[in-house]
Protein backbone atom coordinates (compact mmCIF):
# COMPACT_ATOMS: atom_id res chain seq x y z
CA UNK A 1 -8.23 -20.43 -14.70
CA UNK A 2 -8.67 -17.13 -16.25
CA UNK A 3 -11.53 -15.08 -14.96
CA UNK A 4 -14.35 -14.01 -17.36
CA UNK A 5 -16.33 -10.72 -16.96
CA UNK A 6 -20.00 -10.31 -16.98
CA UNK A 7 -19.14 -6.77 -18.85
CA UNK A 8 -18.97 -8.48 -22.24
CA UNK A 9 -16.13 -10.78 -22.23
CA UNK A 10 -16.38 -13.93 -24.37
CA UNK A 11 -17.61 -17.25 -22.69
CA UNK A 12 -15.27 -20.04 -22.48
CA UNK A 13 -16.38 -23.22 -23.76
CA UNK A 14 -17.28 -25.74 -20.98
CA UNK A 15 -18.73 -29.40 -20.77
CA UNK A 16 -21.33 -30.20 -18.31
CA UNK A 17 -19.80 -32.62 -16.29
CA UNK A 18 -21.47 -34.72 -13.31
CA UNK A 19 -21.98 -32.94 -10.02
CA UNK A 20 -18.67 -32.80 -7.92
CA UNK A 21 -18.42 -32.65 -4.03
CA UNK A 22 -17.22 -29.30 -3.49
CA UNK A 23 -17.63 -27.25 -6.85
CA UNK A 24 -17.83 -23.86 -5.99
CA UNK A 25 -18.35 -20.57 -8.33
CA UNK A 26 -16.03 -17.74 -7.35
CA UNK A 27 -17.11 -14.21 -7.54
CA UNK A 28 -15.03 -11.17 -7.32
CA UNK A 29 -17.93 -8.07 -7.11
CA UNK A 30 -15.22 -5.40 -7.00
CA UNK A 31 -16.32 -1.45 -8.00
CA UNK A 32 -15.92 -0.05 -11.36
CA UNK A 33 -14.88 3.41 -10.01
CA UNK A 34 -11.99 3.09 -8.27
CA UNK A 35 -11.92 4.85 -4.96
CA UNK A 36 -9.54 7.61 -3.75
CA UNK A 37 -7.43 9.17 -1.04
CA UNK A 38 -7.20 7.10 2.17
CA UNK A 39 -10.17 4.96 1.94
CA UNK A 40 -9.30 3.29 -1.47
CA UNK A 41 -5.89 2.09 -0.12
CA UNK A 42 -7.37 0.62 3.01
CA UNK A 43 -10.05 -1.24 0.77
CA UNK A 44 -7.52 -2.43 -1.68
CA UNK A 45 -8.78 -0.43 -4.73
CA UNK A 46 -5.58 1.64 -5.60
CA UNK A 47 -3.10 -0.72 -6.22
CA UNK A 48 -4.59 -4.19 -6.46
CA UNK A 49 -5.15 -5.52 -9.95
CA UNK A 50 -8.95 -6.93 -10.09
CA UNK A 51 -7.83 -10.34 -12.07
CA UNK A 52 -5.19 -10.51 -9.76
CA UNK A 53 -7.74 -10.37 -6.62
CA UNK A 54 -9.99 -12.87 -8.21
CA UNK A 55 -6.55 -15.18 -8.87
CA UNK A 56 -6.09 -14.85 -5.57
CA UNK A 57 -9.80 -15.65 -4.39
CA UNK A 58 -9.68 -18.77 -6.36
CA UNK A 59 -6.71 -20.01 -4.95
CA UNK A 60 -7.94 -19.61 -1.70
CA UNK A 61 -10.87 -21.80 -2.73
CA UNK A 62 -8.40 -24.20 -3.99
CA UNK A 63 -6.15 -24.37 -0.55
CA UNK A 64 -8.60 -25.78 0.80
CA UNK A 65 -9.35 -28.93 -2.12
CA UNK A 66 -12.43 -26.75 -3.43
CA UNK A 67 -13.24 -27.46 -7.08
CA UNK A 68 -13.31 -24.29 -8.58
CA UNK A 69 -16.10 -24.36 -11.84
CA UNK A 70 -15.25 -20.51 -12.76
CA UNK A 71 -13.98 -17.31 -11.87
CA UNK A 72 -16.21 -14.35 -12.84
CA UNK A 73 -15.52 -10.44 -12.19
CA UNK A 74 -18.16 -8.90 -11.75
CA UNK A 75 -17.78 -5.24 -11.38
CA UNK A 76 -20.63 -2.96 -9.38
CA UNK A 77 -21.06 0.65 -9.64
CA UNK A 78 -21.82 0.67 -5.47
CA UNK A 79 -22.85 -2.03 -2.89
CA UNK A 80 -26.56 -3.07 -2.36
CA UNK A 81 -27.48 -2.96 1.09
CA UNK A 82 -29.34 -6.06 0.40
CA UNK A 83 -27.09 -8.43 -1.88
CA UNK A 84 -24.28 -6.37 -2.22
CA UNK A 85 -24.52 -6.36 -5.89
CA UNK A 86 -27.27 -5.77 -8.12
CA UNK A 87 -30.70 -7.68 -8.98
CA UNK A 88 -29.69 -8.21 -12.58
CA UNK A 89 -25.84 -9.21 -11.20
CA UNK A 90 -27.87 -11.74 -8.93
CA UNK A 91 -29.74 -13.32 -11.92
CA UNK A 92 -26.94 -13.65 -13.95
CA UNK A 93 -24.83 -15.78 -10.65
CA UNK A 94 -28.02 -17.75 -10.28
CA UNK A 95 -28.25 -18.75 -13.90
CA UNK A 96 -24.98 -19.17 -14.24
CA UNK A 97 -24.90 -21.40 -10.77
CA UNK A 98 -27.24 -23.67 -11.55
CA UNK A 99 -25.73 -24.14 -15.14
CA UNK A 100 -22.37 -24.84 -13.39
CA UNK A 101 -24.11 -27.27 -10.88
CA UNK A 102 -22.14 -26.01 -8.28
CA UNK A 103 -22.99 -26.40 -4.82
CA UNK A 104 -21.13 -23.20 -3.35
CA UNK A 105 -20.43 -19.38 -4.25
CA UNK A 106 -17.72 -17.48 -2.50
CA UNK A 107 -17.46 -14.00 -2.63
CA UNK A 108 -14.48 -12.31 -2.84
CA UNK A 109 -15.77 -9.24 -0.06
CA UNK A 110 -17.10 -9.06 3.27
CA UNK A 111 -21.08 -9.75 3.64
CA UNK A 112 -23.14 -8.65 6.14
CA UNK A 113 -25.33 -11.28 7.60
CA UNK A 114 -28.43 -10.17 5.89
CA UNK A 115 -26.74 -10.05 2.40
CA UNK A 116 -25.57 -13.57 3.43
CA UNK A 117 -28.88 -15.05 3.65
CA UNK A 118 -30.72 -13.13 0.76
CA UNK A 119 -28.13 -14.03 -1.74
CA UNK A 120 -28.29 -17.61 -0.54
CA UNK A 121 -31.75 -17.44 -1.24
CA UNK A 122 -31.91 -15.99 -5.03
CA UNK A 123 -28.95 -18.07 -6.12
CA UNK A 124 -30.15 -21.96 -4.54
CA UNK A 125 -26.58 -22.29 -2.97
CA UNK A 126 -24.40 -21.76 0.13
CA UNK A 127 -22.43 -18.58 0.14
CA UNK A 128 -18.91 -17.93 1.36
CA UNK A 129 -17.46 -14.28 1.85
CA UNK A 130 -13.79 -14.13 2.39
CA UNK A 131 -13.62 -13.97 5.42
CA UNK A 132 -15.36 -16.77 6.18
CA UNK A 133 -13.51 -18.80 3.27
CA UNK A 134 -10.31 -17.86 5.10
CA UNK A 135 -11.43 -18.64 8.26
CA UNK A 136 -12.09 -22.18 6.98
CA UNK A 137 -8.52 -22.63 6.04
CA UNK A 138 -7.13 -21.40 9.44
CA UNK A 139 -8.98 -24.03 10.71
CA UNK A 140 -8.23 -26.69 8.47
CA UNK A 141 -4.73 -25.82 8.92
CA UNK A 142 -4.64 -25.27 12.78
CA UNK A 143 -2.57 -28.17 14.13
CA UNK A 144 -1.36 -26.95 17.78
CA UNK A 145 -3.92 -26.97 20.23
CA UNK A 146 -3.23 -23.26 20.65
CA UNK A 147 -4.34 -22.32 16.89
CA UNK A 148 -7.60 -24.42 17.00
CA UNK A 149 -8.89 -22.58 19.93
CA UNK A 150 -7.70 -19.14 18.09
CA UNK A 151 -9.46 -20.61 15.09
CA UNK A 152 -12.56 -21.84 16.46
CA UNK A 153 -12.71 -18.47 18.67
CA UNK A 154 -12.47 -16.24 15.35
CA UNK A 155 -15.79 -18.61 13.81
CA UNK A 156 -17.47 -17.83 16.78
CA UNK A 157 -17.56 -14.60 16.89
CA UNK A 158 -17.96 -14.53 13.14
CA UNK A 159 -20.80 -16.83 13.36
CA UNK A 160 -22.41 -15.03 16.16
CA UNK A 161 -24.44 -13.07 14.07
CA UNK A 162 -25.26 -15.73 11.05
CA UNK A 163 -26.94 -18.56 10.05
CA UNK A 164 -26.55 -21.91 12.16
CA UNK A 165 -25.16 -24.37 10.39
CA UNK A 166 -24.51 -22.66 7.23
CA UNK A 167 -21.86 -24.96 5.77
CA UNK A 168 -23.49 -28.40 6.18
CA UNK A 169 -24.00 -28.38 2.34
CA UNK A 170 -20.39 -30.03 2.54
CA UNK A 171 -20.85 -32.46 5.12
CA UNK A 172 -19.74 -35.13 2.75
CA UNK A 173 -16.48 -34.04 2.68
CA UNK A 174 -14.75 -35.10 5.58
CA UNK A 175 -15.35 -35.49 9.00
CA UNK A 176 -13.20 -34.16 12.49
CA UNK A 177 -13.10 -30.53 13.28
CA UNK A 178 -13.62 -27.81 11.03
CA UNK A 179 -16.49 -25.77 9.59
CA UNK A 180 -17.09 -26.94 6.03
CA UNK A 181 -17.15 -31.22 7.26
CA UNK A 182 -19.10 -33.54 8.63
CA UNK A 183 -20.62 -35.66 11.30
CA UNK A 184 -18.85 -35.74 14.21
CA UNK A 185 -17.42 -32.68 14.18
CA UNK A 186 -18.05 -29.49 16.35
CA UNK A 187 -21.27 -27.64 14.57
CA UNK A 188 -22.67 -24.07 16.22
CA UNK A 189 -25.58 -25.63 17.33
CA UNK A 190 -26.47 -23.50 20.03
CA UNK A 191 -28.70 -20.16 20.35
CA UNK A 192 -26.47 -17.23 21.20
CA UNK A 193 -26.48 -17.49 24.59
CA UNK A 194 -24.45 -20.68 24.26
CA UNK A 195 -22.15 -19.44 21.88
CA UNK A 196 -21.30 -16.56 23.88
CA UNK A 197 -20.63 -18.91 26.74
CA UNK A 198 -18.47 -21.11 24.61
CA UNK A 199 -16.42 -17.95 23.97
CA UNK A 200 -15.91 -17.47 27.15
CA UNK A 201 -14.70 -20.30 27.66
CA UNK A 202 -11.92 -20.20 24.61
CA UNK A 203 -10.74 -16.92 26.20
CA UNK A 204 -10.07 -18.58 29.49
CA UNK A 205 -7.73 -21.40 27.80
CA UNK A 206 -6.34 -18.77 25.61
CA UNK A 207 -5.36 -17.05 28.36
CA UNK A 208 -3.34 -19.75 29.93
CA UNK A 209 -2.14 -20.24 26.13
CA UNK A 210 -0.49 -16.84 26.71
CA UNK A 211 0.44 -17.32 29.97
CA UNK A 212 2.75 -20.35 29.05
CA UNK A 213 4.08 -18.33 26.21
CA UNK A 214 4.72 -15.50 28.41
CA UNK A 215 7.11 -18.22 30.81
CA UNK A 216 8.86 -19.44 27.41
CA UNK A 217 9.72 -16.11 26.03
CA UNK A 218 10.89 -15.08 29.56
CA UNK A 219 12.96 -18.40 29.48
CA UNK A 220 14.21 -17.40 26.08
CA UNK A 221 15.38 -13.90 27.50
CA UNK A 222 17.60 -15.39 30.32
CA UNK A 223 19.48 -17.16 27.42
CA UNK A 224 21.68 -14.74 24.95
CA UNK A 225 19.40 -15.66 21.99
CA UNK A 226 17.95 -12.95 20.25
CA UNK A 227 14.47 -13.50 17.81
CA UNK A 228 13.91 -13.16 14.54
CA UNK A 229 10.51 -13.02 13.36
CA UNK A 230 9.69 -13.93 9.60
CA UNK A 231 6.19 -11.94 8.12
CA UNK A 232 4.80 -12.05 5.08
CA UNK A 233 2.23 -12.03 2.05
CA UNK A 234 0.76 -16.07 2.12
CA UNK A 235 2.93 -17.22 -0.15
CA UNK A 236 5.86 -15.01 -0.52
CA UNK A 237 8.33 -18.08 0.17
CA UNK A 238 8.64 -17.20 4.34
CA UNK A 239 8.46 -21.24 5.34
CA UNK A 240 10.78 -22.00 2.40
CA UNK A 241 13.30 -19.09 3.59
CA UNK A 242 12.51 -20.56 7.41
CA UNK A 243 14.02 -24.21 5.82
CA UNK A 244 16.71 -22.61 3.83
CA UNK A 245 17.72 -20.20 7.29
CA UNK A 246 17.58 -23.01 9.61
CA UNK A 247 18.18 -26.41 7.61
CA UNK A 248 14.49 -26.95 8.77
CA UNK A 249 11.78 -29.02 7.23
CA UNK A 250 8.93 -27.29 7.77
CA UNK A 251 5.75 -27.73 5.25
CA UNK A 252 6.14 -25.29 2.21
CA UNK A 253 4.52 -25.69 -0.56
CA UNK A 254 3.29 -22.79 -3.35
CA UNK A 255 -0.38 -22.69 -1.39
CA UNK A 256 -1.49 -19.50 0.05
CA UNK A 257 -2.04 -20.36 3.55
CA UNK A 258 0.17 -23.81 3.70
CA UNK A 259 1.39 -22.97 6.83
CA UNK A 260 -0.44 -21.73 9.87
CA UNK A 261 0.96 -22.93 13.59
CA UNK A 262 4.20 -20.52 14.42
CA UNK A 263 7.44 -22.40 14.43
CA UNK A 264 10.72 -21.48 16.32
CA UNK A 265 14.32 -23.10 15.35
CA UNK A 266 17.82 -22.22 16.15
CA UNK A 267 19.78 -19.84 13.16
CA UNK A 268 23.40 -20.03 12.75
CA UNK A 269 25.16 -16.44 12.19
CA UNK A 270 28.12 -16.24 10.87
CA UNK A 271 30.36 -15.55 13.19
CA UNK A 272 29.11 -18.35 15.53
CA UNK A 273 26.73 -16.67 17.37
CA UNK A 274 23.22 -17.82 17.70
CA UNK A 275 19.44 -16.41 17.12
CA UNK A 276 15.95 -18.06 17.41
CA UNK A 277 13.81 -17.65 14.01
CA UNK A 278 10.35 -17.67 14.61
CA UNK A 279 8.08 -18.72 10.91
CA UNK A 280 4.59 -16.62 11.28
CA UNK A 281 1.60 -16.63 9.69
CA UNK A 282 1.24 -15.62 6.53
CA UNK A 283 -0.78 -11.97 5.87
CA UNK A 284 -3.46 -11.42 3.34
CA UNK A 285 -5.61 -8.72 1.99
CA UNK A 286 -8.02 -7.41 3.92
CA UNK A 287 -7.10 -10.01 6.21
CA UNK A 288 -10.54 -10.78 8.56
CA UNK A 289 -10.48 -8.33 12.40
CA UNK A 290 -11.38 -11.91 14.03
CA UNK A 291 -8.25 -13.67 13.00
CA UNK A 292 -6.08 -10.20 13.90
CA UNK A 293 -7.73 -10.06 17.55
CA UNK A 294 -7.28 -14.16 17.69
CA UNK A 295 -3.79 -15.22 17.08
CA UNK A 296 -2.48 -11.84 18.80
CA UNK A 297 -1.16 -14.64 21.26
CA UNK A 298 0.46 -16.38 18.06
CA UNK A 299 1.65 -12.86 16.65
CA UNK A 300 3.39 -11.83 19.86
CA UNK A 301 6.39 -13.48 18.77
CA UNK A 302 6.77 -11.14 16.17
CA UNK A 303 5.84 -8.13 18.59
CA UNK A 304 8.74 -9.39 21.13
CA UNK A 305 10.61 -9.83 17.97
CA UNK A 306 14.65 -8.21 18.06
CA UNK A 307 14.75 -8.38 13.90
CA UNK A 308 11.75 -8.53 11.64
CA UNK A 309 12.26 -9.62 8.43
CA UNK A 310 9.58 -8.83 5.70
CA UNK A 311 9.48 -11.69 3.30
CA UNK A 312 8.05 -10.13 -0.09
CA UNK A 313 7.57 -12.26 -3.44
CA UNK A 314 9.01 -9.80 -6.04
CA UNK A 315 8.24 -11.61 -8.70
CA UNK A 316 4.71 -11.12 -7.84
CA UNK A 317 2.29 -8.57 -10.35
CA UNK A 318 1.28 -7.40 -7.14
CA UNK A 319 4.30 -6.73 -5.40
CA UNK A 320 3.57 -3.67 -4.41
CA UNK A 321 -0.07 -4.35 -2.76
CA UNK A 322 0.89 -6.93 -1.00
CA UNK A 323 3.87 -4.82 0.64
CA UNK A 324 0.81 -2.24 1.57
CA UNK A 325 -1.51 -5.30 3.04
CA UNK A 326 1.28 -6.31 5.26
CA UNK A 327 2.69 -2.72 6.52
CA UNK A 328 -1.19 -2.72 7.31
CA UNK A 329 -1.41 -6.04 9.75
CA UNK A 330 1.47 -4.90 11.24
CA UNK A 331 0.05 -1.31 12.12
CA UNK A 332 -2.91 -3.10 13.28
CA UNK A 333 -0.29 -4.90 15.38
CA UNK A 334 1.51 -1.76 17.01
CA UNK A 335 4.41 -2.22 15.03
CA UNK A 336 6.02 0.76 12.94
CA UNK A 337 6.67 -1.11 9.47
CA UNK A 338 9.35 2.02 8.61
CA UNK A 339 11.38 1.17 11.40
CA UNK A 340 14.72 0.57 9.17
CA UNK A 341 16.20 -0.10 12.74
CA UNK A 342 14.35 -3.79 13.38
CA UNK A 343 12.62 -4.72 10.11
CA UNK A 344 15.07 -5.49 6.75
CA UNK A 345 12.87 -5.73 4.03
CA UNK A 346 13.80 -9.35 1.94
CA UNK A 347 12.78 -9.51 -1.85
CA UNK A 348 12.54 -12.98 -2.49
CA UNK A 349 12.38 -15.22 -5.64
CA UNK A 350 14.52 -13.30 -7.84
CA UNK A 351 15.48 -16.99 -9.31
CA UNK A 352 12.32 -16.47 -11.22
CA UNK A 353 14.17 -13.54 -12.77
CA UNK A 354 16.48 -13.55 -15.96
CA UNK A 355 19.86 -11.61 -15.56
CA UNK A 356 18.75 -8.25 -16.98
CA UNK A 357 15.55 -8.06 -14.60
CA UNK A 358 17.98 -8.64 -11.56
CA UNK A 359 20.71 -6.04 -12.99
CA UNK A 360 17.13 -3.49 -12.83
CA UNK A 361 16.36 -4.94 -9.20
CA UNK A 362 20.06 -4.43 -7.92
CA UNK A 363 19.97 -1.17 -9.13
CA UNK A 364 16.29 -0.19 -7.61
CA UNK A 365 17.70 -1.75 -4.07
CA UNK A 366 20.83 0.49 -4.57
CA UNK A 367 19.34 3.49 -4.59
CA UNK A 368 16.96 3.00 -1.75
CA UNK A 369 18.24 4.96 1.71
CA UNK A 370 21.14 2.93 3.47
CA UNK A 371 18.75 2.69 6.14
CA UNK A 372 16.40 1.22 4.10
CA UNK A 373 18.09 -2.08 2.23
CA UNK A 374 16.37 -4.39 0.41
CA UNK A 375 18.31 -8.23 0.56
CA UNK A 376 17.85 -9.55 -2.53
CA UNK A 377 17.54 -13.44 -1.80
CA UNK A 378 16.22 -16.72 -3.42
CA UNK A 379 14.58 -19.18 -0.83
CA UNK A 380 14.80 -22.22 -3.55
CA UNK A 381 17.94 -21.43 -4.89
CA UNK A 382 20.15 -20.14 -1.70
CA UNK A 383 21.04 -17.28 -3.80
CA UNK A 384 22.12 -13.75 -1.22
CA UNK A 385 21.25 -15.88 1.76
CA UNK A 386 25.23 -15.52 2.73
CA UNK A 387 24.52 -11.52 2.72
CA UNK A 388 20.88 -11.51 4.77
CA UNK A 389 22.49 -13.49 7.26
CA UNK A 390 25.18 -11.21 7.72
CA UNK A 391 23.17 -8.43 8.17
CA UNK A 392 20.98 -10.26 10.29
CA UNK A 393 23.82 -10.48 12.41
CA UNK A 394 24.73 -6.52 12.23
CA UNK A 395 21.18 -5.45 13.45
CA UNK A 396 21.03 -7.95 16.26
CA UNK A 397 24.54 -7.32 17.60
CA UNK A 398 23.50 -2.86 17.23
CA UNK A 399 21.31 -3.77 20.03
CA UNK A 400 23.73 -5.40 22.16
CA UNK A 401 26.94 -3.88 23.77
CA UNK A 402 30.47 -6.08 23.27
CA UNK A 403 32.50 -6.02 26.83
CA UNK A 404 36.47 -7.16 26.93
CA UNK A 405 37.08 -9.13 30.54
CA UNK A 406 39.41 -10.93 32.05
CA UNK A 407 38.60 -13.66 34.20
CA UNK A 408 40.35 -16.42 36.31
CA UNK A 409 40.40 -19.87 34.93
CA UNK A 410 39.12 -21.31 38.34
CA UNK A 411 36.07 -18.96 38.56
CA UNK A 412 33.93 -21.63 37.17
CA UNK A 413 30.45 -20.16 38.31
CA UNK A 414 31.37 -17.10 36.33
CA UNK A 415 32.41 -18.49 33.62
CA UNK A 416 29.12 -20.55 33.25
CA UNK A 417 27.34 -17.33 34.37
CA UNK A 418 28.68 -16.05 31.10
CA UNK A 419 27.89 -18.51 29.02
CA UNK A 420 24.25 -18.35 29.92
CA UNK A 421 23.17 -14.89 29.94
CA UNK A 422 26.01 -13.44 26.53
CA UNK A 423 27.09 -14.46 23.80
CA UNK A 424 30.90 -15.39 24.39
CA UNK A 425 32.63 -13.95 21.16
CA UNK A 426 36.16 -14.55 22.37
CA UNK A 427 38.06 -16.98 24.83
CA UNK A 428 41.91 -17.07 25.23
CA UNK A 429 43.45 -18.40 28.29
CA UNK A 430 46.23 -16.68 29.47
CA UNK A 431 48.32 -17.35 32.75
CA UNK A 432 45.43 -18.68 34.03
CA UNK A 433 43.00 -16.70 33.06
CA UNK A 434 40.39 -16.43 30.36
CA UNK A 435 40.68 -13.26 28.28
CA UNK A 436 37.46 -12.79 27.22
CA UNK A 437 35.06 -10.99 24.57
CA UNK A 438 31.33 -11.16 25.25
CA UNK A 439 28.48 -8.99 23.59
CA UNK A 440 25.26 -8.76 26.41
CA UNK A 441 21.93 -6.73 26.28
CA UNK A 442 21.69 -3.35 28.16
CA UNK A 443 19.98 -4.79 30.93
CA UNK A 444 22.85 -6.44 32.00
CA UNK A 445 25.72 -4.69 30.66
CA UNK A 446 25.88 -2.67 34.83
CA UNK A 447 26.00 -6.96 36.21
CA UNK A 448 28.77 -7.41 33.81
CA UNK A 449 31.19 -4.77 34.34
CA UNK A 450 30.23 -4.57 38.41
CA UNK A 451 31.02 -8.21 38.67
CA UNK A 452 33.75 -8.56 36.22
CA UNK A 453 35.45 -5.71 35.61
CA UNK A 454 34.28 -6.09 32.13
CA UNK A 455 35.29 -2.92 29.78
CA UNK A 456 33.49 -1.66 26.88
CA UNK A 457 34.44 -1.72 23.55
CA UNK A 458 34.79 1.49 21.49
CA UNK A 459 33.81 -0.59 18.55
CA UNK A 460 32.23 -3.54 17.18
């Protein structure tokens, strides 16, 4: 659906249909004059296209089987303490809402609670910011017990301050968990006092969430299989890289948000050796503190992570932003998104390319610094999946050390020893004994060579 302006741009013709469950008006209140320096970056205003935020808004709406009856920009010259736009901007939603017979507006920004509640009441109808639209979808898509407690641990502390039951309006839309359903299904019913207790509570469970994590990654570590951790734009292809990576089947569909719970699977590298790949959540623009502070526990498998790959859509108009929203979850998460030494930088869908735009890409991705790449791949396609891996392999095997030994054939503890705790790259017996190559962390290069007499290699 293109959006429509309230600056003057020409009405599309529409037909006043019956009332549908779910129609909702989305409204993208961005500012006319652009901000500068650092603060327009970290708001989005620099490089993000507004039509392209609105796009973007809407199909969040529609992730979530929202009937979207229009998409209208509606640029503000500064933010009303009150409403957040202007009276007349109010009106003209209001009109325009009831018109529309829609029984929700989203708002593509962050309200305060107060600006919440007045707007609901001068436009007759719910209201959504993003944060709480996005916040609906993690919990629509939270299938691991894990990610609905991060989920419903997020609403509750966004809730906290705002209206009880505030999305009943939609209680004819399904029923189970969520926030947007119906009877039957958990509702903030409670004064504060409860809520904060319920809190509580989540944080206790989520701390045994992370405590069984903790005991898997540590199980993980005793085993010479390095992770890879997958982040992303929503959308930028990561599941459908995950499948193509790891002969997977894990949901991927073109739907921002279409997969939430983190998934782990063995990856092949070329020269036999083996690696877990762990598929993330997706990031998003000014992606809501909550969620960040939430799935930390979720995210920790990219901050244990060996090799990060960053999954961008190229093809995307807003390439670029995107690149800038992620770097900026990933600060948020400790992580250095210029280290060239753990995180490769993947440009993905390049199928969706013709010959002379990937000729232009090659040649942007050549010149970048050699410790900089850029793998140009397609997901759908297969298309420079060959080369990732292989550098894959290259980053994960700089971090290790490669050890020539020579062991005797009836040593069978240390042989299994071996097995379990490197990666065994070579095995010849000789005279009854194994001649072998094996590439370890540094942790236990000093158990290696005491035990084995194991020799380093000068090179790789």
């Amino acid at each position: 659906m293109e959006p429509r302006n309230f600056d003057g741009e020409a009405d599309r013709p529409r037909s006043a249909g019956a009332k549908q469950t779910g129609r909702v008006l989305v409204i993208g209140p961005y500012l006319r004059v652009r901000a500068s320096g650092a603060d327009a970056q970290s708001e989005g205003y620099v490089l993000r296209d507004a039509e392209a935020r609105l796009d973007e808004a809407a199909g969040l709406a529609r992730a979530i089987d929202l009937v979207v009856a229009d998409a209208i920009i509606a640029p503000i010259g500064q933010i009303r303490p009150a409403t957040y736009i202007g009276k007349g901007k109010v009106e003209e939603i209001a009109g325009l809402a009831k018109s529309l017979d829609v029984e929700l507006v989203v708002m593509d920004c962050a309200l305060a609670p107060i600006q919440q509640r007045n707007l609901e009441k001068e436009l007759h109808a719910k209201v959504l910011d993003r944060t709480g639209l996005i916040l609906e979808i993690f919990g629509r898509r939270a299938k691991t017990k894990e990610g609905s407690l991060q989920v419903e641990l997020a609403h509750l502390n966004y809730q906290r301050s705002r209206l009880v039951r505030s999305w009943t309006h939609l209680e004819r839309q399904r029923g189970g968990f969520g926030f947007m359903g119906g009877p039957g299904e958990t509702q903030i019913e409670a004064d504060r006092r409860l809520i904060q207790e319920r809190i509580a509570k989540l944080e206790g469970e989520l701390k045994k969430v992370q405590a069984t994590r903790r005991l898997h990654r540590a199980g993980r570590q005793r085993v010479p299989y390095r992770v890879v951790a997958l982040v992303g734009y929503t959308n930028a292809g990561k599941s459908t890289l995950f499948n193509r990576l790891t002969r997977a089947e894990v949901q991927a569909a073109d739907m921002l948000f279409a997969t939430l719970d983190p998934t782990l699977r063995a990856l092949s590298l070329p020269h036999g050796g083996k690696a877990m790949l762990s598929d993330t959540v997706g990031f998003i623009s000014n992606l809501p503190t909550q969620l960040v502070a939430a799935f930390r526990a979720t995210l920790e498998e990219v901050l244990e992570a060996d090799v990060i790959l960053h999954v961008r859509d190229i093809a995307h108009e807003d390439a670029e932003a995107q690149q800038s929203d992620v770097d900026a979850v990933l600060r948020q998460l400790g992580i250095n998104p210029d280290d060239s030494g753990r995180i490769i930088e993947v440009w993905n869908k390049i199928d969706r390319f013709d010959v002379e735009q990937r000729e232009e890409l090659l040649n942007i991705a050549a010149r970048r610094p050699e410790d900089h790449p850029a793998m140009l791949v397609s997901a759908v396609s297969g298309e420079g999946i060959d080369t990732l891996l292989a550098v894959i392999e290259e980053r994960l095997a700089a971090k290790r050390i490669t050890l020539d030994l020579s062991i005797d054939a009836s040593d069978g503890a240390g042989i299994s020893w071996l097995h379990r705790n490197a990666e065994v790259l070579a095995k010849e017996l000789h005279d009854g004994r194994f001649d072998m190559t094996v590439r370890v962390d540094e942790t236990k290069r000093d158990i290696v060579v005491n035990r084995f007499d194991a020799v380093p290699r000068l090179s790789v």
